[in-house]
N, C-alpha and C. Protein backbone atom coordinates (compact mmCIF):
# COMPACT_ATOMS: atom_id res chain seq x y z
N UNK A 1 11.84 -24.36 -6.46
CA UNK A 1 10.65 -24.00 -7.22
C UNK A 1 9.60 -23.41 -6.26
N UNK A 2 9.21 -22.72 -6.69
CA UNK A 2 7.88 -21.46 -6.18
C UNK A 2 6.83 -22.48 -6.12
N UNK A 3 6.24 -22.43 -5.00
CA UNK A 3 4.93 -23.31 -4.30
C UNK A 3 3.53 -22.43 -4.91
N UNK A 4 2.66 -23.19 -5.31
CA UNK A 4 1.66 -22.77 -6.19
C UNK A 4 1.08 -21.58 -5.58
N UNK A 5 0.64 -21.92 -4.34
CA UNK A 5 -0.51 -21.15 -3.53
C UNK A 5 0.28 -20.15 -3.58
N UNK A 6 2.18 -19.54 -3.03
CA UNK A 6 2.67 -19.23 -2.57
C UNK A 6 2.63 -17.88 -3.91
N UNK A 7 2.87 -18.68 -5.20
CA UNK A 7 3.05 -17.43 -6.36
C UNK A 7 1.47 -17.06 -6.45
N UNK A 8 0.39 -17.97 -6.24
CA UNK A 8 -0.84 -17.35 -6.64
C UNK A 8 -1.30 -15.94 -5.70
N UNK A 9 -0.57 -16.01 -4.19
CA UNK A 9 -0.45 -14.81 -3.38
C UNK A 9 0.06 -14.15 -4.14
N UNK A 10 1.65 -13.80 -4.41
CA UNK A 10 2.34 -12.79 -4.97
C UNK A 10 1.40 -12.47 -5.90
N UNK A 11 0.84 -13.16 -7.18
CA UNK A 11 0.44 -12.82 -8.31
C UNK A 11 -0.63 -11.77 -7.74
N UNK A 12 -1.60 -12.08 -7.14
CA UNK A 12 -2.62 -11.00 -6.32
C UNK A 12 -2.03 -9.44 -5.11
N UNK A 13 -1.18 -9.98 -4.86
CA UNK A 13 -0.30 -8.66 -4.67
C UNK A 13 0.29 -7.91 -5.68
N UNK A 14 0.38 -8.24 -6.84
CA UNK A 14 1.27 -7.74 -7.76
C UNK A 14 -0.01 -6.95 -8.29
N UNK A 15 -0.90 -7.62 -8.24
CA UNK A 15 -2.00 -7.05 -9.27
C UNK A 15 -2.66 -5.88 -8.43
N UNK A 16 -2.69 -5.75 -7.19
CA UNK A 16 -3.01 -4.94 -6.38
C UNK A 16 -2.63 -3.39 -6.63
N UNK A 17 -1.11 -3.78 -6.73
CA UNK A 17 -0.76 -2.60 -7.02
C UNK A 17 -0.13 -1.86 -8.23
N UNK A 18 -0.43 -2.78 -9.41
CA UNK A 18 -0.06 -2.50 -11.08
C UNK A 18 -1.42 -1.94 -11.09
N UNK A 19 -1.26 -0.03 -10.89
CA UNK A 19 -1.92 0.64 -10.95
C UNK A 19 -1.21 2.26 -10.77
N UNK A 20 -1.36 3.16 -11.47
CA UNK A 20 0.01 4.08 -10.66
C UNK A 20 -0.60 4.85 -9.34
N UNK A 21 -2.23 5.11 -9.62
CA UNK A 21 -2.10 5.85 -8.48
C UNK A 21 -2.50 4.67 -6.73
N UNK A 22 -2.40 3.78 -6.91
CA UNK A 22 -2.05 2.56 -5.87
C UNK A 22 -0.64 2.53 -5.78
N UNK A 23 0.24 2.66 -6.59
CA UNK A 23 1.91 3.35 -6.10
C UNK A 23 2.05 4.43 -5.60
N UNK A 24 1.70 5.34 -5.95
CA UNK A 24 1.07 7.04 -5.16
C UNK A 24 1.00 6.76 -3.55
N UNK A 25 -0.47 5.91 -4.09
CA UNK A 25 -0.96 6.12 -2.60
C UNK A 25 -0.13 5.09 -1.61
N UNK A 26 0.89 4.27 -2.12
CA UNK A 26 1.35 3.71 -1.34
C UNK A 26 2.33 4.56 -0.80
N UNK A 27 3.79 5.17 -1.36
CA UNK A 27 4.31 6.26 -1.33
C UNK A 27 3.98 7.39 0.18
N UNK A 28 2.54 8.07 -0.23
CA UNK A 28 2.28 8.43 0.51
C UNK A 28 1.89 8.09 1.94
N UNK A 29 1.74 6.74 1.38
CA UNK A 29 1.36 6.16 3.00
C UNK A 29 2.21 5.78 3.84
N UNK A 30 3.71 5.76 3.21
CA UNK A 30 4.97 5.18 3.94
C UNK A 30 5.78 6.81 4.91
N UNK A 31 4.80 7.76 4.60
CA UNK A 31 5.05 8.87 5.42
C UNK A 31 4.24 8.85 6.73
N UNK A 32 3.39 7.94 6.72
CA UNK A 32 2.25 7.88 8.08
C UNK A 32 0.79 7.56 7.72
N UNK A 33 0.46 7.36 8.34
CA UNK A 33 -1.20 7.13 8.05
C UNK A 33 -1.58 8.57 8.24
N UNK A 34 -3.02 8.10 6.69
CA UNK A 34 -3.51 9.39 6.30
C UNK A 34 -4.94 9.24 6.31
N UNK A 35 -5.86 10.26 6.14
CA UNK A 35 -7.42 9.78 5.82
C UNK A 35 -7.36 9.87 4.26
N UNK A 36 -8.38 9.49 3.51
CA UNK A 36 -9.07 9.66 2.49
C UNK A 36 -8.81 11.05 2.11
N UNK A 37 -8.89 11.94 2.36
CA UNK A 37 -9.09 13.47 2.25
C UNK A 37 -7.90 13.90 2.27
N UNK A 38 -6.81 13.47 2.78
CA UNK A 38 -5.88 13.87 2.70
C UNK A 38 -4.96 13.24 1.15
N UNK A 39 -5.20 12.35 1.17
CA UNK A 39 -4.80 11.44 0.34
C UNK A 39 -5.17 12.29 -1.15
N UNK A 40 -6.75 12.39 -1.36
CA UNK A 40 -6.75 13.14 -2.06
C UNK A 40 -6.51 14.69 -2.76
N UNK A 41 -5.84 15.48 -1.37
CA UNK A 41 -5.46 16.58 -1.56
C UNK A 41 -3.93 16.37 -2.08
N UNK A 42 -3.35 15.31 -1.03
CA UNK A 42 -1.94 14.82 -1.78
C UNK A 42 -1.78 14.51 -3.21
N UNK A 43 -2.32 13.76 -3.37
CA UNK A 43 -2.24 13.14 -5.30
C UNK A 43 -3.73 14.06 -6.24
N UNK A 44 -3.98 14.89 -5.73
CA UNK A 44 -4.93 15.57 -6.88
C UNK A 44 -5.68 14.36 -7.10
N UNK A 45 -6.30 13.75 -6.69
CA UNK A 45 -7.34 12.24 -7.63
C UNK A 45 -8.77 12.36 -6.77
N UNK A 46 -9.68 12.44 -7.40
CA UNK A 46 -11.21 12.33 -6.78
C UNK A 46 -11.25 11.71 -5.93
N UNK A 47 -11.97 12.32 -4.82
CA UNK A 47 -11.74 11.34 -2.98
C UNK A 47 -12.84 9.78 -3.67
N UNK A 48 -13.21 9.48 -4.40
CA UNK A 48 -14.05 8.15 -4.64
C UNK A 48 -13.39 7.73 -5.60
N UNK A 49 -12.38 8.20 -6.44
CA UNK A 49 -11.28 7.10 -6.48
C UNK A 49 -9.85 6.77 -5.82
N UNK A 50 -9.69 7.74 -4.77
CA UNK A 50 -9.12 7.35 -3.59
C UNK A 50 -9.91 6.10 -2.85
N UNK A 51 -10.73 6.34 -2.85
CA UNK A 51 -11.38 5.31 -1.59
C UNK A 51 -11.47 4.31 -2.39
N UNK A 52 -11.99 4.06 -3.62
CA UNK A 52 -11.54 2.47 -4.61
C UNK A 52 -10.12 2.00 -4.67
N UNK A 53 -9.17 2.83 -4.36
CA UNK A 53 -7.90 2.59 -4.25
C UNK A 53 -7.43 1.83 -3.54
N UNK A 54 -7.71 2.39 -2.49
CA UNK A 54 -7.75 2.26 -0.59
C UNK A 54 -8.50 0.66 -0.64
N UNK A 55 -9.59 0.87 -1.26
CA UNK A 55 -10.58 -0.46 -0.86
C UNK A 55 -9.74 -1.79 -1.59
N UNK A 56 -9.11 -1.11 -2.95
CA UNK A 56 -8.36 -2.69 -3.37
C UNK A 56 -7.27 -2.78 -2.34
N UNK A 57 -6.24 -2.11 -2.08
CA UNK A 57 -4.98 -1.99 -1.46
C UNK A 57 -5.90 -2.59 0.12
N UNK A 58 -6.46 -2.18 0.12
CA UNK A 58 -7.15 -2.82 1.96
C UNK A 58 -7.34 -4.61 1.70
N UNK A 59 -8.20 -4.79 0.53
CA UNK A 59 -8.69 -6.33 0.21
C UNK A 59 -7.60 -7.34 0.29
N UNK A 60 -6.29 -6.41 -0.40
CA UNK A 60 -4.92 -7.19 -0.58
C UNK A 60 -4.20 -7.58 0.30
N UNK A 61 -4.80 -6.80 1.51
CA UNK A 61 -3.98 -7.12 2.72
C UNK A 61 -2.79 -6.09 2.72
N UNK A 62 -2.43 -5.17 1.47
CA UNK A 62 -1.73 -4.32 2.02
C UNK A 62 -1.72 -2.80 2.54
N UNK A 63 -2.92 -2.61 2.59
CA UNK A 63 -2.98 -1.19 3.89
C UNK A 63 -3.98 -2.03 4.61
N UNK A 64 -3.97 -0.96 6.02
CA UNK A 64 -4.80 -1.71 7.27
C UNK A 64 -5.90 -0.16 7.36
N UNK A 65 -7.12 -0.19 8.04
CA UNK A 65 -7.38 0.91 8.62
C UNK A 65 -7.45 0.70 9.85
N UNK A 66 -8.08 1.83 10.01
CA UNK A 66 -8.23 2.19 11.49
C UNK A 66 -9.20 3.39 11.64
N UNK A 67 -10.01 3.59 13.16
CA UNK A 67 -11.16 4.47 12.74
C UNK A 67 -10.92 5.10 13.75
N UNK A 68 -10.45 6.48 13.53
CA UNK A 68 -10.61 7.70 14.63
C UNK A 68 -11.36 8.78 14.68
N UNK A 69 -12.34 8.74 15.33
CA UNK A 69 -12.92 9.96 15.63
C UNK A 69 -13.89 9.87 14.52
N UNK A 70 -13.90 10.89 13.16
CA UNK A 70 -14.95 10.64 12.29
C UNK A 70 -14.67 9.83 11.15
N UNK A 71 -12.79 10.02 11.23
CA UNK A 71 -11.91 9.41 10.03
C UNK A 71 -11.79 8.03 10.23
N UNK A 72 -11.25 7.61 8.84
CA UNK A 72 -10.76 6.47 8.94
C UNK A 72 -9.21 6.97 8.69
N UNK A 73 -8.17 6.06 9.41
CA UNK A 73 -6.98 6.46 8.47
C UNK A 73 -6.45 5.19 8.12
N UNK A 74 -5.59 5.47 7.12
CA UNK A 74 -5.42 4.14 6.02
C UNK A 74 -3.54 4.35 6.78
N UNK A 75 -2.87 2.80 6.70
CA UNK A 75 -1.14 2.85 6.98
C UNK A 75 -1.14 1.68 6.10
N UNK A 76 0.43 1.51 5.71
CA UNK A 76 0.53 0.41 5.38
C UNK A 76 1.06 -0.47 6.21
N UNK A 77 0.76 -2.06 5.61
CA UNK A 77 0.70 -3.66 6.66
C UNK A 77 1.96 -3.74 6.97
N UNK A 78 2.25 -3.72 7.81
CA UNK A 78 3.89 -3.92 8.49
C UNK A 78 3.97 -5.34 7.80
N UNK A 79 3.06 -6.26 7.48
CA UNK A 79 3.21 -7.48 7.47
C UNK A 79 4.29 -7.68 5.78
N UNK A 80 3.75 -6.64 5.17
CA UNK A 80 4.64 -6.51 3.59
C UNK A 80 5.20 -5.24 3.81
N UNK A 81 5.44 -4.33 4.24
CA UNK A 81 6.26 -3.16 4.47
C UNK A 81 7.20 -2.69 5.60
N UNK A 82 8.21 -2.99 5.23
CA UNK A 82 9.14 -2.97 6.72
C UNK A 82 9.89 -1.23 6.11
N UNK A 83 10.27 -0.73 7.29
CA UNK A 83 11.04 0.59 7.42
C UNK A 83 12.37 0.36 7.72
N UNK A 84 13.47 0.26 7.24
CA UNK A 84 14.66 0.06 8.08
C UNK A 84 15.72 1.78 7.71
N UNK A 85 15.63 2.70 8.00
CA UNK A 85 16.16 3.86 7.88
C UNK A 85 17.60 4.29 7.04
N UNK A 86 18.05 2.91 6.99
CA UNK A 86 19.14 2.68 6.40
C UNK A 86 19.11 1.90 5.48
N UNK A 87 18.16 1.59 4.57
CA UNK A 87 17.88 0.50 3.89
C UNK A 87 16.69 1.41 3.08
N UNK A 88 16.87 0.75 1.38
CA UNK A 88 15.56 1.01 0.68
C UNK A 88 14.27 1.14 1.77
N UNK A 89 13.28 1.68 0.77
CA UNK A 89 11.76 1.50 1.13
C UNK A 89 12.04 -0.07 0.62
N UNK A 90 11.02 -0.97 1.18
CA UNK A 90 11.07 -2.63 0.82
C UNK A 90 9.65 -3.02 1.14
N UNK A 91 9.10 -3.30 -0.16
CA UNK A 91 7.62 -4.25 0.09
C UNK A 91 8.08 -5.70 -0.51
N UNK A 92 7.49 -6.59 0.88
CA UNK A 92 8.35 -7.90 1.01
C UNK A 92 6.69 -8.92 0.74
N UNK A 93 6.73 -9.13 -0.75
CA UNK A 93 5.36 -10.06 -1.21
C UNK A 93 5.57 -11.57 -0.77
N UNK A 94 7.04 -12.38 0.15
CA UNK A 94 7.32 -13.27 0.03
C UNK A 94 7.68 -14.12 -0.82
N UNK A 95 7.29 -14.14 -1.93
CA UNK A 95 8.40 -14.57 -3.27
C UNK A 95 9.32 -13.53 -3.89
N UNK A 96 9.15 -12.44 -3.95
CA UNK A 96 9.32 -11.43 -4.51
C UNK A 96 9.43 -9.99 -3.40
N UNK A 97 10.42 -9.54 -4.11
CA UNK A 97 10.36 -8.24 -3.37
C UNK A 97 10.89 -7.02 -3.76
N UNK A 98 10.31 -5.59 -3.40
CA UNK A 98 10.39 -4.68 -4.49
C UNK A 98 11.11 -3.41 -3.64
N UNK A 99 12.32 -2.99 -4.02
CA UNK A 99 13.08 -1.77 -3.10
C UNK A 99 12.69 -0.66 -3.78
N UNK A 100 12.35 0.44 -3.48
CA UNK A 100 12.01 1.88 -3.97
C UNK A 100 13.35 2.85 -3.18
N UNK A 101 14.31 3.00 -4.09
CA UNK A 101 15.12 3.85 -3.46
C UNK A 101 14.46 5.33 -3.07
N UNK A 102 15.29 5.43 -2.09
CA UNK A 102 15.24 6.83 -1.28
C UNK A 102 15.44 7.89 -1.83
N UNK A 103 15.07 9.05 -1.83
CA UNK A 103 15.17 10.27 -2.78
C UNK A 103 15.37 11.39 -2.08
């Protein structure tokens, strides 16, 4: 049986990203870290609801930033997103876990 605290995490990860363009921008982010601006040239979406995007997906713990130069750029948390080249895309919520095949 699933430990309370343990699903009340997942449940807040889940909710993070039951959104489509927070799947987008995740997507895009598993190509490299991007700024804001780019992000929004990628998915067509207003750079200020990119950055509300960014800001939930950051709160959740699953993108990190980082500040270069004038940018910020957004990656996602190795801590829930592992790369294995031979293996699905895999976001690992710890109870749960979600493969996005390769295309």
């Amino acid at each position: 049986m699933t430990d309370l605290e343990q699903a009340k995490n997942c449940a807040k990860l889940l909710q993070a990203i039951a959104e489509p363009n927070r799947i987008r921008i995740i997507e895009c982010l598993w190509a490299g870290s991007k700024n804001v601006t780019e992000l929004h040239k990628m998915l067509d979406v207003a750079i200020v609801n990119v950055s509300h995007h960014l800001g939930v997906l950051r709160s959740a713990g699953l993108v990190q930033d980082k500040k270069q130069g004038r940018f910020v750029l957004y990656s996602l948390s190795p801590k829930y997103f592992r790369e294995d080249p031979s293996a699905p895309k895999s976001l690992d919520l710890g109870w749960c876990q979600i493969a996005i095949p390769r295309t």
